[in-house]
Protein backbone atom coordinates (compact mmCIF):
# COMPACT_ATOMS: atom_id res chain seq x y z
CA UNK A 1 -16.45 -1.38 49.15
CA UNK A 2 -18.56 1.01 51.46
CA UNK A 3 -18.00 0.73 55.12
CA UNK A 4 -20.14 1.81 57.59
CA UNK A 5 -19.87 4.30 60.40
CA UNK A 6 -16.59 6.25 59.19
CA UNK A 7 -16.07 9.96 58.23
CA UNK A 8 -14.74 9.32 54.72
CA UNK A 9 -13.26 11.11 52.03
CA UNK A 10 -13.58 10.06 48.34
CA UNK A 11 -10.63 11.80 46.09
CA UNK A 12 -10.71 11.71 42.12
CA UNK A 13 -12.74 8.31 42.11
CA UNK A 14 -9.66 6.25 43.38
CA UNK A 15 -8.39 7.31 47.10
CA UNK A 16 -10.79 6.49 49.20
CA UNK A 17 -9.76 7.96 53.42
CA UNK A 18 -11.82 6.76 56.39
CA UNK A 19 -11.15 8.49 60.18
CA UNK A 20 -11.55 5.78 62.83
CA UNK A 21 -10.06 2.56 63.87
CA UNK A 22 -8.84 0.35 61.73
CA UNK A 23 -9.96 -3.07 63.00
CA UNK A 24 -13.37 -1.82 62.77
CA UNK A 25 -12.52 -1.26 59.20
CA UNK A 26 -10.95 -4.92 58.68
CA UNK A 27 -13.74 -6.89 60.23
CA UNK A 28 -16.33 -5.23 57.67
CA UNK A 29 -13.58 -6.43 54.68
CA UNK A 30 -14.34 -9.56 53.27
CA UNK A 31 -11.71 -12.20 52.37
CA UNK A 32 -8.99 -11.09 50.17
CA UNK A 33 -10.15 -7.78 48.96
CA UNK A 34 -7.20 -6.31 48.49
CA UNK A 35 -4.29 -7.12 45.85
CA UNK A 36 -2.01 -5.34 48.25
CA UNK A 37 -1.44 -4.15 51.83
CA UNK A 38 0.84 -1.43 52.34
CA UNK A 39 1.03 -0.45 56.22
CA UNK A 40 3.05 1.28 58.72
CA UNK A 41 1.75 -0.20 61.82
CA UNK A 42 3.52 1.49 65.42
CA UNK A 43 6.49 0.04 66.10
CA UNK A 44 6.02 0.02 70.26
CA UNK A 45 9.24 1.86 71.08
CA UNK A 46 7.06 4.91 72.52
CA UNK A 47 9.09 7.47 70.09
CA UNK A 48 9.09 10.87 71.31
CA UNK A 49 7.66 13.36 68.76
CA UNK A 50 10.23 15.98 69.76
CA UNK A 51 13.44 14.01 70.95
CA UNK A 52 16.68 15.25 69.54
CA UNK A 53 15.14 19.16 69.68
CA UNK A 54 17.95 21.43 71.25
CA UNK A 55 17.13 23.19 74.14
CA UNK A 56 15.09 26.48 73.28
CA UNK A 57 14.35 24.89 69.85
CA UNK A 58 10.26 24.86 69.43
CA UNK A 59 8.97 21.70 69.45
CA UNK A 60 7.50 20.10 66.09
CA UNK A 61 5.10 18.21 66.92
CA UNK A 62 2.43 17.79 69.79
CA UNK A 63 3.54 14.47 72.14
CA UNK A 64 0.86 11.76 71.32
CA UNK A 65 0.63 7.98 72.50
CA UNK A 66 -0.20 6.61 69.16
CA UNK A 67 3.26 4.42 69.73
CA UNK A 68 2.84 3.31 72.94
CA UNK A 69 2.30 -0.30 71.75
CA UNK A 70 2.44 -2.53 68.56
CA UNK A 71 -1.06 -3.83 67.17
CA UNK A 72 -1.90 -7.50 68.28
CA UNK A 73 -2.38 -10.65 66.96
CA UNK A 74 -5.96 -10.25 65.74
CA UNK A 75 -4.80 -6.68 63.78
CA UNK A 76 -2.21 -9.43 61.83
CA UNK A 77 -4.99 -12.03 61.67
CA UNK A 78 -7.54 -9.38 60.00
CA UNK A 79 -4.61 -8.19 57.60
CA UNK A 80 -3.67 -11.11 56.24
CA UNK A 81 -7.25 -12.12 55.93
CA UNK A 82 -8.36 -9.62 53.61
CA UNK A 83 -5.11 -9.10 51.59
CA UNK A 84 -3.85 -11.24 49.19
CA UNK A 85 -0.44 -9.46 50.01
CA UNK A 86 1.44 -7.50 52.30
CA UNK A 87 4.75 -4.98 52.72
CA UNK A 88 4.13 -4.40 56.80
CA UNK A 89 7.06 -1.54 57.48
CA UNK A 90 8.62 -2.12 61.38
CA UNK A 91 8.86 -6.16 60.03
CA UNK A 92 11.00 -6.82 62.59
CA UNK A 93 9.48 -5.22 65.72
CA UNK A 94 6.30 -7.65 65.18
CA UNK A 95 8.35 -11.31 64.64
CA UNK A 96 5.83 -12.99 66.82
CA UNK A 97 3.08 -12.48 64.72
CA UNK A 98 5.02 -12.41 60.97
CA UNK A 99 6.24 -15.79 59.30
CA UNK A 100 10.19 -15.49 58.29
CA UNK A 101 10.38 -13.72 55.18
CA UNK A 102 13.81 -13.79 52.56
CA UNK A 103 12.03 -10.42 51.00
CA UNK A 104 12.73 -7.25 52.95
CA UNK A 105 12.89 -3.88 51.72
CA UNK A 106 15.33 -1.20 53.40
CA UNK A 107 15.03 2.35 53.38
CA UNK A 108 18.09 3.59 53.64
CA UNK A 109 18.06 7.72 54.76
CA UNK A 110 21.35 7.98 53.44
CA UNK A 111 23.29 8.89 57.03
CA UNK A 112 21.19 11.17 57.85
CA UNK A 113 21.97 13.56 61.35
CA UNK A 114 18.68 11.79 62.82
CA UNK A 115 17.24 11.26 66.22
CA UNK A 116 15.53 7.85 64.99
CA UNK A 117 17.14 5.53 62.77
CA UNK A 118 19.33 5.53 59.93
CA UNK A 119 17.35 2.95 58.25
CA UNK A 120 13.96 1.27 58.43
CA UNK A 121 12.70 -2.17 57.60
CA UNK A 122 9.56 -3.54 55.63
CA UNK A 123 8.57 -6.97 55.89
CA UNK A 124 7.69 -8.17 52.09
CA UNK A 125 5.94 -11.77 51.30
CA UNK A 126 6.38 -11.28 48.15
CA UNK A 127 8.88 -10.22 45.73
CA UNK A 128 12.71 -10.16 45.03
CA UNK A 129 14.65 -10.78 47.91
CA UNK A 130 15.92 -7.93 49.94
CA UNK A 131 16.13 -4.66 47.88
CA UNK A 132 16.91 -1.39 49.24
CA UNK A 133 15.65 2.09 48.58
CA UNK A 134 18.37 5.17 49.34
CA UNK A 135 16.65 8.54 49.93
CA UNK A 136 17.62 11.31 52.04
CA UNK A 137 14.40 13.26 52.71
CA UNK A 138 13.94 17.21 54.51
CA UNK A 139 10.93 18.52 55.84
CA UNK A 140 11.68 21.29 53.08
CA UNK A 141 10.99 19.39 50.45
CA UNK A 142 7.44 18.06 51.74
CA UNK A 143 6.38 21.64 52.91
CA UNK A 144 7.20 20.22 56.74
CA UNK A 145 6.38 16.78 57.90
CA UNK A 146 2.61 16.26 58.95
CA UNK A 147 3.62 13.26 61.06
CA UNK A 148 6.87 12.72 63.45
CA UNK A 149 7.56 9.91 61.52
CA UNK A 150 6.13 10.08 57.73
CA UNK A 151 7.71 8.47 55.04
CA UNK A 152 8.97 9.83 51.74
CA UNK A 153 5.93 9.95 48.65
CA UNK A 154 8.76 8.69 46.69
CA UNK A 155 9.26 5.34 48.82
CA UNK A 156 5.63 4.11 48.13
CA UNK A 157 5.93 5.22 44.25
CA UNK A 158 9.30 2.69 44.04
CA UNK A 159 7.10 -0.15 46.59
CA UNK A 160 4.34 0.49 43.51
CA UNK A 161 6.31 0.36 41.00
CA UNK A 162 7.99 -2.69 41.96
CA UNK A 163 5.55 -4.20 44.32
CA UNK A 164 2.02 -3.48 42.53
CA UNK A 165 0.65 -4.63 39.40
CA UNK A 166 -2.00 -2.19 37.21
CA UNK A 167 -5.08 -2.48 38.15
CA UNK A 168 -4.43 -3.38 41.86
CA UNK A 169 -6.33 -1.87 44.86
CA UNK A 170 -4.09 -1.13 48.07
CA UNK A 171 -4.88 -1.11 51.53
CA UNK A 172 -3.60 1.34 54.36
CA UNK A 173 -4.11 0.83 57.63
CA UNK A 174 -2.05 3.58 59.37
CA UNK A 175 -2.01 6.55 56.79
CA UNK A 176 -0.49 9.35 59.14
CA UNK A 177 0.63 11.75 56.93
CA UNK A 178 -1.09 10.43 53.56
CA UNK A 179 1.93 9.82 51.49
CA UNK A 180 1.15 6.47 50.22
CA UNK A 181 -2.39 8.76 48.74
CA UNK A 182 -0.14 11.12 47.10
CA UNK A 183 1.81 8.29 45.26
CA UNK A 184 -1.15 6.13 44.64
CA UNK A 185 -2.97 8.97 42.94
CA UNK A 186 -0.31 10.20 40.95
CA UNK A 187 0.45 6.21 39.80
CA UNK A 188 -3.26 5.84 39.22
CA UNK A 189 -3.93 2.95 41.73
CA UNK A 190 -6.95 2.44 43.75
CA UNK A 191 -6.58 3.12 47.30
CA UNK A 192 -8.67 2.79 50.65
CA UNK A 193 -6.64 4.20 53.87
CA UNK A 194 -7.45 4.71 57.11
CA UNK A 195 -6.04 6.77 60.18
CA UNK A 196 -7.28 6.78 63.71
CA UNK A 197 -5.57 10.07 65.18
CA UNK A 198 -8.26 13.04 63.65
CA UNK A 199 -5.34 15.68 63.34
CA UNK A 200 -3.62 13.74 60.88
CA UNK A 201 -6.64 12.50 59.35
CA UNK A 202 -7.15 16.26 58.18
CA UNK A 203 -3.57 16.89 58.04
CA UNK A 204 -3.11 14.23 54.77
CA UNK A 205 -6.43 14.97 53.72
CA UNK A 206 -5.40 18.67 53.35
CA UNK A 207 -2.31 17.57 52.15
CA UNK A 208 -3.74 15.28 49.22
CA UNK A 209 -5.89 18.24 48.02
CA UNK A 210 -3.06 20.34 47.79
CA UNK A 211 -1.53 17.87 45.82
CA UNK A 212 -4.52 18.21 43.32
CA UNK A 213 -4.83 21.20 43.51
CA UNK A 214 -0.73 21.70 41.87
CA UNK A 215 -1.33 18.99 39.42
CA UNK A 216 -4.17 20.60 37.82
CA UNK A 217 -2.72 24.31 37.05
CA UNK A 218 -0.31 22.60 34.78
């Protein structure tokens, strides 16, 4: 699929990353293009990048508005129009626009000392009933986080593993920090992702070609 009017990225054939909005994006998809939607939409609770800082402690990352509100109807009516299925993480900040769903996967950070919470929600249409992922995850172990609230690479490889079937294509529609690239490179999958903010647009991107860049001196 090539969309028009996007700075895009192509990465080894399969991860395809677009800079703009994504509704612009959707409206040029046509019905049921992708096997599988994958997306972190805000959740509307206006999270502050840098609550739970103490006091002299330097700040992480710059204050943005990006979760000021949750996407509207027409973002759900475009998603579910051109994917065949969807895991939509914050599931139960959008139950106006979502149908009630017996498959939910929980990410559990394992008690974490955290300023957000101790565990987040996807809403799943398909699958195997509620299942629940435990990882505890440091910003030394990703090289500091990109985005104030990225998820773990290793979260999308288990939603792949279990979620995904070979040959799929996935769909993105808030990539922040690009760790749903690094685990759908790495599984082989097909990927088109898009991201609005431009600083972490080149953040993942630079990120992702890091990635490469390790995998291919060994």
């Amino acid at each position: 699929m090539e969309y028009i009017g996007f700075k895009k990225e192509c990465h080894s054939g399969k991860i395809h990353i677009y800079n703009g909005d994504c509704m612009d994006l959707l409206k040029q998809t046509p019905d049921k293009y992708y096997d599988l939607a994958i997306v972190d939409p805000p959740y509307g609770i206006n999270v502050n990048m840098n609550m739970g800082l103490r006091k002299g402690q330097k700040k992480k990352h710059e204050n943005k508005l990006w979760d000021k509100s949750i996407p509207d109807k027409e973002y759900f009516n475009e998603l579910f129009r051109v994917s065949k299925n969807q895991i939509i993480w914050g599931g139960n900040y959008f139950t106006n626009y979502l149908q009630p769903s017996k498959h939910w996967i929980i990410w559990d950070k394992c008690n974490q000392n955290l300023s957000f919470a101790e565990a987040e929600l996807a809403w799943v249409n398909i699958g195997k009933n509620v299942r629940i992922f435990k990882h505890r995850s440091t910003d030394v172990e990703y090289g500091g986080k990109i985005h104030p609230t990225e998820k773990p690479i290793s979260l999308y490889k288990y939603i792949l593993l279990n979620y995904a079937k070979e040959g799929d294509t996935i769909l993105d529609t808030h990539f922040g920090s690009l760790s749903i690239g690094i685990a759908c490179h790495d599984m082989g999958f097909e990927l088109t992702a898009i991201e609005l903010d431009e600083d972490y647009y080149e953040a993942g991107k630079k990120r992702l070609i890091n990635h490469q860049k390790q995998l291919n001196l060994f």
